[in-house]
Protein backbone atom coordinates (compact mmCIF):
# COMPACT_ATOMS: atom_id res chain seq x y z
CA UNK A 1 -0.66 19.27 -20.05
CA UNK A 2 -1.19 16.24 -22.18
CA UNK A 3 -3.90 13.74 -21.18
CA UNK A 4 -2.57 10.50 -20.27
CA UNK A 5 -3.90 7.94 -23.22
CA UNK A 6 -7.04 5.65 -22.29
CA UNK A 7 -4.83 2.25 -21.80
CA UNK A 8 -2.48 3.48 -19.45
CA UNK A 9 -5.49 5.17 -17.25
CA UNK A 10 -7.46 1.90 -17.29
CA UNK A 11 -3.81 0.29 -16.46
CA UNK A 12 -3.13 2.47 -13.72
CA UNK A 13 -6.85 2.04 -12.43
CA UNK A 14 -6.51 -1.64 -12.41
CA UNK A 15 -3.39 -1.52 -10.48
CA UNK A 16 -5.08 0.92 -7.76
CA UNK A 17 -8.01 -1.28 -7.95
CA UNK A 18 -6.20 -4.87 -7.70
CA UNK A 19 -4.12 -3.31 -4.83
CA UNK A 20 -6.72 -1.92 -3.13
CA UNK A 21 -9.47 -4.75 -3.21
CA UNK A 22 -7.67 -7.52 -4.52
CA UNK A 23 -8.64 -8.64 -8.10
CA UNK A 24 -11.30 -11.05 -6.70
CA UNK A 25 -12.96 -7.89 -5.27
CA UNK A 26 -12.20 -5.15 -8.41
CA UNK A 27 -15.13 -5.51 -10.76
CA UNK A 28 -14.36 -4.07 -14.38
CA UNK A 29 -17.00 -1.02 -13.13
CA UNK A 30 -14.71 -0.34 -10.63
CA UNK A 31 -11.18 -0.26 -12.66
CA UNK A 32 -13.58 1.99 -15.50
CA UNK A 33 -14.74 4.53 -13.23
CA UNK A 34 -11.58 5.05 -11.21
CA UNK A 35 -10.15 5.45 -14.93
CA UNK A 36 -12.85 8.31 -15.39
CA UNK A 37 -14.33 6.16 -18.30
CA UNK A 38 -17.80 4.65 -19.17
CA UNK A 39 -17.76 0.69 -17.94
CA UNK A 40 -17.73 -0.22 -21.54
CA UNK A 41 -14.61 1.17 -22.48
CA UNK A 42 -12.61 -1.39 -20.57
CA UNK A 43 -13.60 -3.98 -23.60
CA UNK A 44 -12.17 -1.31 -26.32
CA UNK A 45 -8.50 -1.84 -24.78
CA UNK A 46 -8.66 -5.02 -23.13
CA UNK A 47 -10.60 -8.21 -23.72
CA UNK A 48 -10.94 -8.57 -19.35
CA UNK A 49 -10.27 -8.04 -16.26
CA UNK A 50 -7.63 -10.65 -16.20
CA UNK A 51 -5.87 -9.50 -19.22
CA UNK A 52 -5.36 -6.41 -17.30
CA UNK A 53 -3.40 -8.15 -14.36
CA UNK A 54 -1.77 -10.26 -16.67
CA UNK A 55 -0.39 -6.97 -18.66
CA UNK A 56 0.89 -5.43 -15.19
CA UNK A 57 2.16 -8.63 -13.76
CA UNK A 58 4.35 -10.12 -17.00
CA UNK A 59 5.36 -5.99 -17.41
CA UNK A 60 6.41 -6.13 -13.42
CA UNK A 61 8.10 -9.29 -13.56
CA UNK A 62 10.43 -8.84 -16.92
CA UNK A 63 11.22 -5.46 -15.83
CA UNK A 64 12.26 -6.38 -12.43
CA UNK A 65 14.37 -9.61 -14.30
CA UNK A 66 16.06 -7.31 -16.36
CA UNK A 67 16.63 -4.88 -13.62
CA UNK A 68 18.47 -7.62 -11.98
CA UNK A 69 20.23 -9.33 -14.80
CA UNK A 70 21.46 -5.73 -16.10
CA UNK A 71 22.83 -5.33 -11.59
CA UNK A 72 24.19 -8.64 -12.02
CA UNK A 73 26.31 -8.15 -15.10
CA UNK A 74 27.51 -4.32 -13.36
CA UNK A 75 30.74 -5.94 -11.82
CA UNK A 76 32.75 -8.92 -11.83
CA UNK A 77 33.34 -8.32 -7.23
CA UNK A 78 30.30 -11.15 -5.76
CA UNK A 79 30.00 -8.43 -3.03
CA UNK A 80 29.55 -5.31 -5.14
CA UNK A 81 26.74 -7.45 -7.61
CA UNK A 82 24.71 -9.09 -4.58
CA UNK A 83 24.89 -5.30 -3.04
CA UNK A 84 23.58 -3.99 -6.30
CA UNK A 85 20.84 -6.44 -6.67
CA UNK A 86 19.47 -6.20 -3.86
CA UNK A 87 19.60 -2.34 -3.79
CA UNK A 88 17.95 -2.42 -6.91
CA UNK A 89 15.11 -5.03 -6.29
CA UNK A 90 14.05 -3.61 -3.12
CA UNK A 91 13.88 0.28 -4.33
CA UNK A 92 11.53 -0.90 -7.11
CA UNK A 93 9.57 -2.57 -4.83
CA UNK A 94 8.99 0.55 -2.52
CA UNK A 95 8.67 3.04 -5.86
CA UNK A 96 6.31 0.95 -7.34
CA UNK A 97 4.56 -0.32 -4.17
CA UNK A 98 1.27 -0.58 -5.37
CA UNK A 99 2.22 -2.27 -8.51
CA UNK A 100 4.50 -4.24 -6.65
CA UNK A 101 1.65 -5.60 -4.73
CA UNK A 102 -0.40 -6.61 -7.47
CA UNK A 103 2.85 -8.20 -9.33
CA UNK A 104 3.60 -10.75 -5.81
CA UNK A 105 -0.07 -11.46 -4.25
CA UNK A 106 -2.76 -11.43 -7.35
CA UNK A 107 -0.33 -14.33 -9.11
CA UNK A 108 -2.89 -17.22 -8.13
CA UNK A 109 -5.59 -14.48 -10.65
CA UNK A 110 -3.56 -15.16 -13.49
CA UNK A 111 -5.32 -17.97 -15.79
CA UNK A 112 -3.10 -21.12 -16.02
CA UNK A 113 -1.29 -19.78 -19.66
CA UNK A 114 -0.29 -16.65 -17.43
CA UNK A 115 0.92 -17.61 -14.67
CA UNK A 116 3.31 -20.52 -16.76
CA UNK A 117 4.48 -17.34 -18.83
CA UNK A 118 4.70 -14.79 -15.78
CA UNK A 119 6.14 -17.85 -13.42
CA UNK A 120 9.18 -18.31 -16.45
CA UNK A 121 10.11 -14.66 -15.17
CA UNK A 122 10.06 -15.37 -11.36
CA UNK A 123 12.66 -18.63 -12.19
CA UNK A 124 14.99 -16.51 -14.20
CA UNK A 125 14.92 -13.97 -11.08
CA UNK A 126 15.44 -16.65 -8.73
CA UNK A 127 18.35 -18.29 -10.77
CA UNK A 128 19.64 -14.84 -10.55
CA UNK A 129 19.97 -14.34 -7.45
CA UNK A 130 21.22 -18.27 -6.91
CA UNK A 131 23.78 -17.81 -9.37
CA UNK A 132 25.01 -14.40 -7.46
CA UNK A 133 24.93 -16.27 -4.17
CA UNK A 134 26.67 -19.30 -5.25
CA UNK A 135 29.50 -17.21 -7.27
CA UNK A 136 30.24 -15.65 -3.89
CA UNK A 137 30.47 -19.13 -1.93
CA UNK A 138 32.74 -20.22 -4.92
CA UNK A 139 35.11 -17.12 -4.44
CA UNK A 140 35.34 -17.59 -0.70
CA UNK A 141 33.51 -14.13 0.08
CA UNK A 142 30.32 -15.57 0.97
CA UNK A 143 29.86 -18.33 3.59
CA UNK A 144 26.15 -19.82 3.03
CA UNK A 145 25.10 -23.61 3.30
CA UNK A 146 21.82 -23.40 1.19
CA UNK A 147 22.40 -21.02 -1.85
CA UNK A 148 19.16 -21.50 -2.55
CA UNK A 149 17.37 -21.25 0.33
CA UNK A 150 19.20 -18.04 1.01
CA UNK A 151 18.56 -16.75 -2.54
CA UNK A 152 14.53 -16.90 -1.99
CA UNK A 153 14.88 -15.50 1.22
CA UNK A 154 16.76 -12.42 -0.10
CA UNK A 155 14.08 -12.10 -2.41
CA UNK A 156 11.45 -12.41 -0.59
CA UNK A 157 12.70 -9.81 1.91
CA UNK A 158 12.41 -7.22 -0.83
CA UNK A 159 8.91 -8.66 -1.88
CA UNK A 160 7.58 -8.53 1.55
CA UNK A 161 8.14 -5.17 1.89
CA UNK A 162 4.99 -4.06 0.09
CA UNK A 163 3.15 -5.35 2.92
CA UNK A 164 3.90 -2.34 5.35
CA UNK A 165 5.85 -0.03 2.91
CA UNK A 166 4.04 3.63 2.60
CA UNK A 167 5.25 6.07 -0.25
CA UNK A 168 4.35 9.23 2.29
CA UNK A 169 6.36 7.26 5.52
CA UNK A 170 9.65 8.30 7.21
CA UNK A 171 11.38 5.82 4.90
CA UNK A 172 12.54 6.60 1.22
CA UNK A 173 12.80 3.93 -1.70
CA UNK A 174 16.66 4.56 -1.44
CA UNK A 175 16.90 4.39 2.59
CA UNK A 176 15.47 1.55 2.47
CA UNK A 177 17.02 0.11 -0.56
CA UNK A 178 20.68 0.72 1.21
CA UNK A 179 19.05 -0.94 4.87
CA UNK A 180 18.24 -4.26 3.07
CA UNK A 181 21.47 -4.67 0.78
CA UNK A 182 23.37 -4.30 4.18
CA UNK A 183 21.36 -6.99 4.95
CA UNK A 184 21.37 -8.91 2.39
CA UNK A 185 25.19 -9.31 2.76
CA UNK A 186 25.22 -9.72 6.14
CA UNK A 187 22.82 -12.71 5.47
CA UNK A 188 25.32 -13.79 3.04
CA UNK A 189 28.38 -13.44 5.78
CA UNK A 190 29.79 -10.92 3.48
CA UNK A 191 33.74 -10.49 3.25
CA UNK A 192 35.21 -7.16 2.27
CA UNK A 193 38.29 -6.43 1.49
């Protein structure tokens, strides 16, 4: 079995820390010793506490963006891509929901440098989505008034779920992934052919 290397177990610490308590709450002692490592060793990998969140939040935030630029560029059907996205977004959500936590509510942590950087990735998201939305309104397959107002709410639907989501519940990553891309076009007054 190899041992998993000293900055991903203070990583995955801080995540199970920060979702946990909150980062307010997680004191570096806390994110060293759930790591199995002296209190110290936090300051060999990372120069604080908020480094740490801003490492899992920017890493949370492009991957998701990319995760949704790569479901947006899949197919050339509005329907299909919106489907897709919002498949996609809300299954990461629910397989990383502790991370996922941390990424959404522990923003306001970040120092001001951060959250500019990490709040660049939440616009290109958004446009995302608005740009999926509105493509469908264009092509006469979606019928929506505010692009995007719907856009943030489709988003924030798969956000919110790491409020009540529970890896060892009744629901899987992909059941629900499939519940809220129905919804998501049925929010969008879908058309299928």
């Amino acid at each position: 079995m190899t041992e998993v290397p000293a900055p991903q177990r203070l990583m995955d610490a801080a995540v199970e820390a920060f979702a946990s308590r909150g980062f307010h709450a997680t004191t570096t002692r806390d994110i060293s010793t759930r790591a199995g490592m002296s209190p110290a060793a936090l300051y060999v990998h990372h120069s604080s506490k908020e480094e740490l969140l801003y490492e899992i939040s920017s890493d949370g935030h492009r991957s998701t963006r990319d995760m949704i630029a790569d479901a947006y560029a899949s197919t050339a059907d509005p329907v299909a891509r919106l489907a897709t996205m919002q498949y996609e977004f809300t299954k990461w959500h629910a397989v990383h929901s502790r991370k996922a936590r941390v990424v959404q509510y522990e923003f306001a942590a970040l120092s001001p440098e951060h959250r500019r950087e990490v709040a660049g990735y939440r616009r290109d998201i958004e446009r995302i989505y608005r740009d999926a939305v509105a493509e469908g309104v264009a092509k006469g397959v979606f019928e929506v008034d505010d692009v995007p107002g719907t856009a943030l709410a489709l988003i924030s639907m798969a956000i919110d779920l790491v409020r009540w989501y529970q890896p060892d519940g009744p629901r899987t990553p992909e059941s629900v992934g499939r519940l809220y891309a129905d919804l998501a076009l049925r929010a969008v007054g879908a058309r299928t052919s």
